[in-house]
C-alpha atoms as a PDB file:
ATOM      1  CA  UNK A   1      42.113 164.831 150.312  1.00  0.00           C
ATOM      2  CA  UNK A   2      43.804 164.484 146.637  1.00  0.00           C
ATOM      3  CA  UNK A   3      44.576 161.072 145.909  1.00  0.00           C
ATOM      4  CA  UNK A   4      48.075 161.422 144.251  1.00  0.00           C
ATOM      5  CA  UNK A   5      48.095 158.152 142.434  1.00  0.00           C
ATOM      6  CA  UNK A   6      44.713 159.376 140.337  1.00  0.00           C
ATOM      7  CA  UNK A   7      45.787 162.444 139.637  1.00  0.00           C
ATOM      8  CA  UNK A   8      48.790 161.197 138.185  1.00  0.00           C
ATOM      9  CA  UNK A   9      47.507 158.919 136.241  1.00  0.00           C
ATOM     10  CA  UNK A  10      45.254 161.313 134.992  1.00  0.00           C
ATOM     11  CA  UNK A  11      47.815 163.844 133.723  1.00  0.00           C
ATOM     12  CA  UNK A  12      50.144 160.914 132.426  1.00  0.00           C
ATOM     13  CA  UNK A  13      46.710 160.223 130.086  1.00  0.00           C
ATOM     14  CA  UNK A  14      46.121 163.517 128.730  1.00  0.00           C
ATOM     15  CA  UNK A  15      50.394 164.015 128.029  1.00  0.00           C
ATOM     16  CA  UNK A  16      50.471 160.610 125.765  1.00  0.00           C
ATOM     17  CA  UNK A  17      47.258 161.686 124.125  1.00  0.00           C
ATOM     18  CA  UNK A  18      48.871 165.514 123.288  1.00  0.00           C
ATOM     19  CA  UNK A  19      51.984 165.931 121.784  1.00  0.00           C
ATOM     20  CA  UNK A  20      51.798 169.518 122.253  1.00  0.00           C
ATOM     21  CA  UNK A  21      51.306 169.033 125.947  1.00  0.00           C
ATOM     22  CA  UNK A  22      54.025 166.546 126.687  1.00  0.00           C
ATOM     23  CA  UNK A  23      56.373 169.270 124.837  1.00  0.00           C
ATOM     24  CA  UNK A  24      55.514 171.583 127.536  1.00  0.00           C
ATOM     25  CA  UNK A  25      55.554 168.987 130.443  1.00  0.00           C
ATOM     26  CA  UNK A  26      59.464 168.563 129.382  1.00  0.00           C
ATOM     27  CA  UNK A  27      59.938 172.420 129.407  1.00  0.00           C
ATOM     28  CA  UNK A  28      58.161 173.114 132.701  1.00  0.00           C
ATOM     29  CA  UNK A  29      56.792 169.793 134.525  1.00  0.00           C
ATOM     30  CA  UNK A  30      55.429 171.559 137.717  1.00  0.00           C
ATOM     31  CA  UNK A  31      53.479 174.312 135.408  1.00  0.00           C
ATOM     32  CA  UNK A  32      51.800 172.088 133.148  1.00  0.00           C
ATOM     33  CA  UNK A  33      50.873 169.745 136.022  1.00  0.00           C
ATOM     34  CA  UNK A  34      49.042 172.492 137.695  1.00  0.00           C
ATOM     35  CA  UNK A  35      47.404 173.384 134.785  1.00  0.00           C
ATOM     36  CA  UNK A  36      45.917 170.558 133.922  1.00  0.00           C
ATOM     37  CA  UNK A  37      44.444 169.529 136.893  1.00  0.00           C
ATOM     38  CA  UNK A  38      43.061 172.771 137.456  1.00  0.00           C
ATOM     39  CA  UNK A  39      43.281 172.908 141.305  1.00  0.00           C
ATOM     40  CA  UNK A  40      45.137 174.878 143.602  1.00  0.00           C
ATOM     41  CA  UNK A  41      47.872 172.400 145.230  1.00  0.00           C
ATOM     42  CA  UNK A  42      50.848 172.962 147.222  1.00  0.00           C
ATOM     43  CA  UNK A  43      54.090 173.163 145.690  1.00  0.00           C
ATOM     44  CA  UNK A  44      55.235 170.397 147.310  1.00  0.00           C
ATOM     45  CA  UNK A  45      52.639 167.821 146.286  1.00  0.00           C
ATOM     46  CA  UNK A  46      52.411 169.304 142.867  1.00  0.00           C
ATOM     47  CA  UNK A  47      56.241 168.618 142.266  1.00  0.00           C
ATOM     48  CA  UNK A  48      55.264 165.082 143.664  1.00  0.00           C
ATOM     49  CA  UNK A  49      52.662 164.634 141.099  1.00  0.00           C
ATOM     50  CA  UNK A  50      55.443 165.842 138.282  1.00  0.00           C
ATOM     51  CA  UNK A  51      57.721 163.418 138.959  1.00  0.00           C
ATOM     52  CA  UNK A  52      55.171 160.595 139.743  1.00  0.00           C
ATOM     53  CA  UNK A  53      54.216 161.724 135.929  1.00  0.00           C
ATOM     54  CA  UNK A  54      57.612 161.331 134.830  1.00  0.00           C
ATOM     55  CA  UNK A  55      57.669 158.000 136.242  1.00  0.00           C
ATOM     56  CA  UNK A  56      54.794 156.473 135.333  1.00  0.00           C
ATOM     57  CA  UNK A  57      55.390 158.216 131.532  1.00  0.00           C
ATOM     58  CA  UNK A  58      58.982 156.269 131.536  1.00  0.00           C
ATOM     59  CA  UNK A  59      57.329 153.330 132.502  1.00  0.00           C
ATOM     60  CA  UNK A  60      54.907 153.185 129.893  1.00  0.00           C
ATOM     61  CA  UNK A  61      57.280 153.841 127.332  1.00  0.00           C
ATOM     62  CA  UNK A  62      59.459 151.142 128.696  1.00  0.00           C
ATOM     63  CA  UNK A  63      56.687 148.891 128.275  1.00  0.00           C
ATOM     64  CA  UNK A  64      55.788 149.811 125.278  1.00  0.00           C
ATOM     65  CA  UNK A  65      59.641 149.398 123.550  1.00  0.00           C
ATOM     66  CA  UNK A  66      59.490 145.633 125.771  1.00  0.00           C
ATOM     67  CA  UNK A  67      56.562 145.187 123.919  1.00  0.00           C
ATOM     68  CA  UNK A  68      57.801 145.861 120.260  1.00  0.00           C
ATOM     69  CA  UNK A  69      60.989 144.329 121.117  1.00  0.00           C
ATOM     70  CA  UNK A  70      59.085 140.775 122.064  1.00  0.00           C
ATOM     71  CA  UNK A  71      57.184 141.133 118.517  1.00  0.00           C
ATOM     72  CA  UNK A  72      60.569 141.713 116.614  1.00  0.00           C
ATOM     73  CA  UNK A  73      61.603 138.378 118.370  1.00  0.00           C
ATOM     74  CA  UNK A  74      58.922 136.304 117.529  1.00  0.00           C
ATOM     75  CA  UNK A  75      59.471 136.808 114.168  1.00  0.00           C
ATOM     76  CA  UNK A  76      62.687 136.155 114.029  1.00  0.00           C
ATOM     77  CA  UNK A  77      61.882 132.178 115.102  1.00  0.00           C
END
C-alpha cells in the first residue's frame, strides 16, 4: 500500500529544490506528480497526492514568510 503522507512529502522536496519543476507542478499538478514518483497510481489518489503537495508547499512557504517576518521584528526592538 502507498503511504500518501511520504509520497507527498517526497514530491513537495524535489518541487522546492527545482524551480523548473515547481513551474510545471503549477501548469499541470496531477502530471508532474505522476511523473515524479514514477509509479502507476489511480487518478484518484494521484489528485490526492497533488493537492496534499499544494498544501504542504503553502505551508512551508507560510512558514517560511512567519519566519522572516519574526527576524524583521526583532530588529526592530
Amino acid at each position: 500500500m502507498v503511504n500518501i503522507k511520504e509520497k507527498i512529502e517526497e514530491v513537495a522536496g524535489k518541487l522546492k529544490s527545482d524551480a523548473g519543476l515547481m513551474e510545471s507542478f503549477k501548469k499541470d499538478p496531477v502530471k508532474t506528480v505522476e511523473g515524479l514518483l514514477g509509479v502507476d497510481l489511480p487518478d484518484d489518489m494521484l489528485k490526492k497526492v497533488a493537492d496534499g503537495v499544494k498544501a504542504k508547499v503553502d505551508l512551508d512557504k507560510l512558514g517560511d514568510a512567519a519566519g522572516s517576518l519574526k527576524d524583521k521584528l526583532k530588529n526592530l526592538f
